[in-house]
N, C-alpha and C. Protein backbone atom coordinates (compact mmCIF):
# COMPACT_ATOMS: atom_id res chain seq x y z
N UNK A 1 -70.81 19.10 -74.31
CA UNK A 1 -71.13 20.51 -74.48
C UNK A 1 -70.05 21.13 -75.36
N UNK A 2 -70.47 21.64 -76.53
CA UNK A 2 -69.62 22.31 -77.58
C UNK A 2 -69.02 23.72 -76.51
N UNK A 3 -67.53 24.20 -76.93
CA UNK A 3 -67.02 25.00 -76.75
C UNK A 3 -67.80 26.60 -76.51
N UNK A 4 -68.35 26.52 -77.16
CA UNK A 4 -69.18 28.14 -77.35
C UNK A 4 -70.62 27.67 -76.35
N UNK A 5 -70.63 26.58 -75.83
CA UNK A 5 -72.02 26.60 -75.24
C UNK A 5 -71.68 26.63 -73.44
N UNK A 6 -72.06 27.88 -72.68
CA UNK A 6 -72.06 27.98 -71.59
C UNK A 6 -73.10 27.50 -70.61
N UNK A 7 -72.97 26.82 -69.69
CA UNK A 7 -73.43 26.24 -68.68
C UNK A 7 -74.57 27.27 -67.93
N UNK A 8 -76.03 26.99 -67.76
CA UNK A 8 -76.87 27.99 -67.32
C UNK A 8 -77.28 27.50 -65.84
N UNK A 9 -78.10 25.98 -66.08
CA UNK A 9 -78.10 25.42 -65.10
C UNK A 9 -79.37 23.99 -65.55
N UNK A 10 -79.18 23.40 -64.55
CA UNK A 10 -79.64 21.86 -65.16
C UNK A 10 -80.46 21.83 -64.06
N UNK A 11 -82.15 21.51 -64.44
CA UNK A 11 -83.45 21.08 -63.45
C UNK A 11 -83.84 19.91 -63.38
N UNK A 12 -84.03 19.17 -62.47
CA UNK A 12 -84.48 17.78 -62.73
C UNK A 12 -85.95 17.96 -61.59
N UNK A 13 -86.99 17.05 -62.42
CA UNK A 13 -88.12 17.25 -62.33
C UNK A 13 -88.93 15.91 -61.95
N UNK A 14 -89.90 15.32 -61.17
CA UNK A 14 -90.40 14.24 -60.74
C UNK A 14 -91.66 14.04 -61.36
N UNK A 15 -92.58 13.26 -61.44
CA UNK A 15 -93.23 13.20 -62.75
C UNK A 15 -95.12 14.36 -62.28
N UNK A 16 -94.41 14.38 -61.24
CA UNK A 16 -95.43 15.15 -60.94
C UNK A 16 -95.55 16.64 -60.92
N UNK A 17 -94.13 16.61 -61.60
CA UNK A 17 -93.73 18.61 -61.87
C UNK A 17 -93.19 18.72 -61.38
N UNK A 18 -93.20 18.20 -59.86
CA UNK A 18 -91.82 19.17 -58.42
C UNK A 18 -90.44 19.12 -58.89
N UNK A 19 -89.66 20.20 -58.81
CA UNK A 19 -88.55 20.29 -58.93
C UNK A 19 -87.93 19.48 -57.90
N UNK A 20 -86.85 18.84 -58.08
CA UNK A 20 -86.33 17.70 -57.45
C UNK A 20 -84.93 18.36 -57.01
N UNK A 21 -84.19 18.48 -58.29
CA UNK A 21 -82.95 18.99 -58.37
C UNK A 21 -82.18 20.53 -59.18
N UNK A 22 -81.36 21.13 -58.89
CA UNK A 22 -80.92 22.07 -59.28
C UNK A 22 -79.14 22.39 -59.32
N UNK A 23 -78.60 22.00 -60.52
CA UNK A 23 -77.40 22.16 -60.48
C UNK A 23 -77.14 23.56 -61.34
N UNK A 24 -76.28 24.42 -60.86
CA UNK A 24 -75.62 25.98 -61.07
C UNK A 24 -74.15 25.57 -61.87
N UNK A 25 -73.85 24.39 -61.91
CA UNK A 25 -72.41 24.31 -62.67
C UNK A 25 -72.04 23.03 -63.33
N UNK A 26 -71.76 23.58 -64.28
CA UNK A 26 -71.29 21.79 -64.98
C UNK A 26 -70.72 20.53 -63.61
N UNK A 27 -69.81 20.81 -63.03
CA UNK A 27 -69.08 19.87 -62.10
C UNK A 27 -70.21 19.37 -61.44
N UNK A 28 -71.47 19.83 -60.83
CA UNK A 28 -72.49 19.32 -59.78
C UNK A 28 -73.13 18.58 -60.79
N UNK A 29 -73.60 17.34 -60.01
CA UNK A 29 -74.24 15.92 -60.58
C UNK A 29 -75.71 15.80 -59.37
N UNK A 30 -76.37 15.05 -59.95
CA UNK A 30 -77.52 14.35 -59.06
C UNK A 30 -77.40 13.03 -58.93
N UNK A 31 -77.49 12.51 -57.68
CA UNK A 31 -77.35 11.26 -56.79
C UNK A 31 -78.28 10.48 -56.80
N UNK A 32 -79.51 10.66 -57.55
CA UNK A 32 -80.44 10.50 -57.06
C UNK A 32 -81.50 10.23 -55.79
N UNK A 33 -81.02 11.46 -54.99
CA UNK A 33 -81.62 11.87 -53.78
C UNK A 33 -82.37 13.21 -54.10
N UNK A 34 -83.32 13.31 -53.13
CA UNK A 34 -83.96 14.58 -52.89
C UNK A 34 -84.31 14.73 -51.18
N UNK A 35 -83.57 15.96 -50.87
CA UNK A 35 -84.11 16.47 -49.36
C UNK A 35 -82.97 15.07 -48.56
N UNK A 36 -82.14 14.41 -48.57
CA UNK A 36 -81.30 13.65 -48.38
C UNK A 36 -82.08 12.22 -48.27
N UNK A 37 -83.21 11.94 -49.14
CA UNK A 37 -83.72 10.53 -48.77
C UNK A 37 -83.30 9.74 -50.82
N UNK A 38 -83.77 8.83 -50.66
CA UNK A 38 -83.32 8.39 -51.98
C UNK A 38 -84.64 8.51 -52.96
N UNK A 39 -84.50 8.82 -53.86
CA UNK A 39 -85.91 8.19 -54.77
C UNK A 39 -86.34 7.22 -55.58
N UNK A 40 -87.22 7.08 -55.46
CA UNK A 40 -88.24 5.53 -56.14
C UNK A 40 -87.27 5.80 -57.75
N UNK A 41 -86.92 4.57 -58.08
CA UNK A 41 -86.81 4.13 -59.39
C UNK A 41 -87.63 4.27 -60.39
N UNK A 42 -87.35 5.33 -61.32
CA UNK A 42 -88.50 5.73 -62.36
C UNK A 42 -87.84 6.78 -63.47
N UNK A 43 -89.00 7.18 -64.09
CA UNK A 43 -88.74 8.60 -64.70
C UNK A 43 -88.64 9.87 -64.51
N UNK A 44 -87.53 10.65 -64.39
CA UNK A 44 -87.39 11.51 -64.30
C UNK A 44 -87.29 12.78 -65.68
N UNK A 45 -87.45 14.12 -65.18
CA UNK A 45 -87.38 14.29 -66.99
C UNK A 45 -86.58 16.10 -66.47
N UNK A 46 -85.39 16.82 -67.23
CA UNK A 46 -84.88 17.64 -67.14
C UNK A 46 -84.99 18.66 -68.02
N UNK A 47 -84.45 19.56 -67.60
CA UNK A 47 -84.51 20.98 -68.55
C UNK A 47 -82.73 21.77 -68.38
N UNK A 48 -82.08 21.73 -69.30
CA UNK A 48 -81.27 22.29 -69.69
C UNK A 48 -80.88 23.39 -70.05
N UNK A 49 -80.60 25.32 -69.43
CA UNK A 49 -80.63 26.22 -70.30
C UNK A 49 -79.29 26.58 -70.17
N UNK A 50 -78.87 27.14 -70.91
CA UNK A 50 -77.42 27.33 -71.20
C UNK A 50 -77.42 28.52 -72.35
N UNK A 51 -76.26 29.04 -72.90
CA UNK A 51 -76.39 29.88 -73.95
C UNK A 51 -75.19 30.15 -74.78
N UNK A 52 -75.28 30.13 -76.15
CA UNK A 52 -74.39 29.80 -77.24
C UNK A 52 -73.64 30.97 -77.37
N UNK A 53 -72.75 30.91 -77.08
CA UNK A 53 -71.58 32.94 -77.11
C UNK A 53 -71.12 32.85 -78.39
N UNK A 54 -71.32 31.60 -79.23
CA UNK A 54 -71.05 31.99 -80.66
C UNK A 54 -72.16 32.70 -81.63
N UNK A 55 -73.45 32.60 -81.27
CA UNK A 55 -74.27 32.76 -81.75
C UNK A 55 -75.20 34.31 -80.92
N UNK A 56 -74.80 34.31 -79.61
CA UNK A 56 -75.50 34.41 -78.45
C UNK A 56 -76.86 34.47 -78.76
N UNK A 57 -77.21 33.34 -78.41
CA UNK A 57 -78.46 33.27 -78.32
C UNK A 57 -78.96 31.91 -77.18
N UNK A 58 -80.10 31.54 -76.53
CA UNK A 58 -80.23 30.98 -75.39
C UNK A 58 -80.38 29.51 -75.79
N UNK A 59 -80.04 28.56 -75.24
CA UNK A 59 -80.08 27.23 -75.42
C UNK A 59 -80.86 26.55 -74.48
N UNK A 60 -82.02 25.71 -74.33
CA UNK A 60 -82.85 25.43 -73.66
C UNK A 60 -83.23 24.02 -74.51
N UNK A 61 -83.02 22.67 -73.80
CA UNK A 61 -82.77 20.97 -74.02
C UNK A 61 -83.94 20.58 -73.20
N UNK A 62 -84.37 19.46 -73.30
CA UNK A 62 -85.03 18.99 -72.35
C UNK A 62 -85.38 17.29 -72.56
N UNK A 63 -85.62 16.53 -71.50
CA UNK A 63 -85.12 15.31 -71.81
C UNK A 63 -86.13 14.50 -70.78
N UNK A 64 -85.71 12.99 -70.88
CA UNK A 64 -85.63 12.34 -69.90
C UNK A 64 -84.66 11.42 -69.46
N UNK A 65 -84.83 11.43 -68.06
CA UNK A 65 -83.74 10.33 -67.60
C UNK A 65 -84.25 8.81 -66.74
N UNK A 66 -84.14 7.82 -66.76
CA UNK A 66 -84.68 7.10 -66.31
C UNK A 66 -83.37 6.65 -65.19
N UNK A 67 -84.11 6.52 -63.79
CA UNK A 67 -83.20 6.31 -62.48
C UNK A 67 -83.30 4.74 -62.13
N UNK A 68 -82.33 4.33 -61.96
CA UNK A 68 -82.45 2.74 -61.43
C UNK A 68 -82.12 2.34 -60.60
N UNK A 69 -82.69 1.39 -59.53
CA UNK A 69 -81.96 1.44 -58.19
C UNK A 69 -81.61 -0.05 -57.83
């Protein structure tokens, strides 16, 4: 994360839409758990918003992650 880009919050999503995960700060990570059980090995896919104070304007990423167990 470049200097000027502030931390909004990071969604992680199951392939069926449900929100899985929700981190509020750079330092918080996902374990790959949800509700404290583990989840099936697969694709997962995230959304990133954050916002550029050099530019100010909103920053919104989105991805996938693949989980392996």
């Amino acid at each position: 994360i470049s200097a000027y880009v502030s931390f909004g919050n990071l969604r992680i999503y199951n392939r069926y839409g449900q929100q899985i995960y929700l981190a509020k700060a750079l330092s918080e990570y996902w374990d790959g758990n949800y509700n404290g059980q583990n989840l099936p090995a697969g694709i997962y896919y995230w959304i990133f918003e954050g916002v550029d104070s050099y530019y100010s304007t909103k920053i919104t990423k989105a991805g996938s992650i693949a989980l392996l167990r």
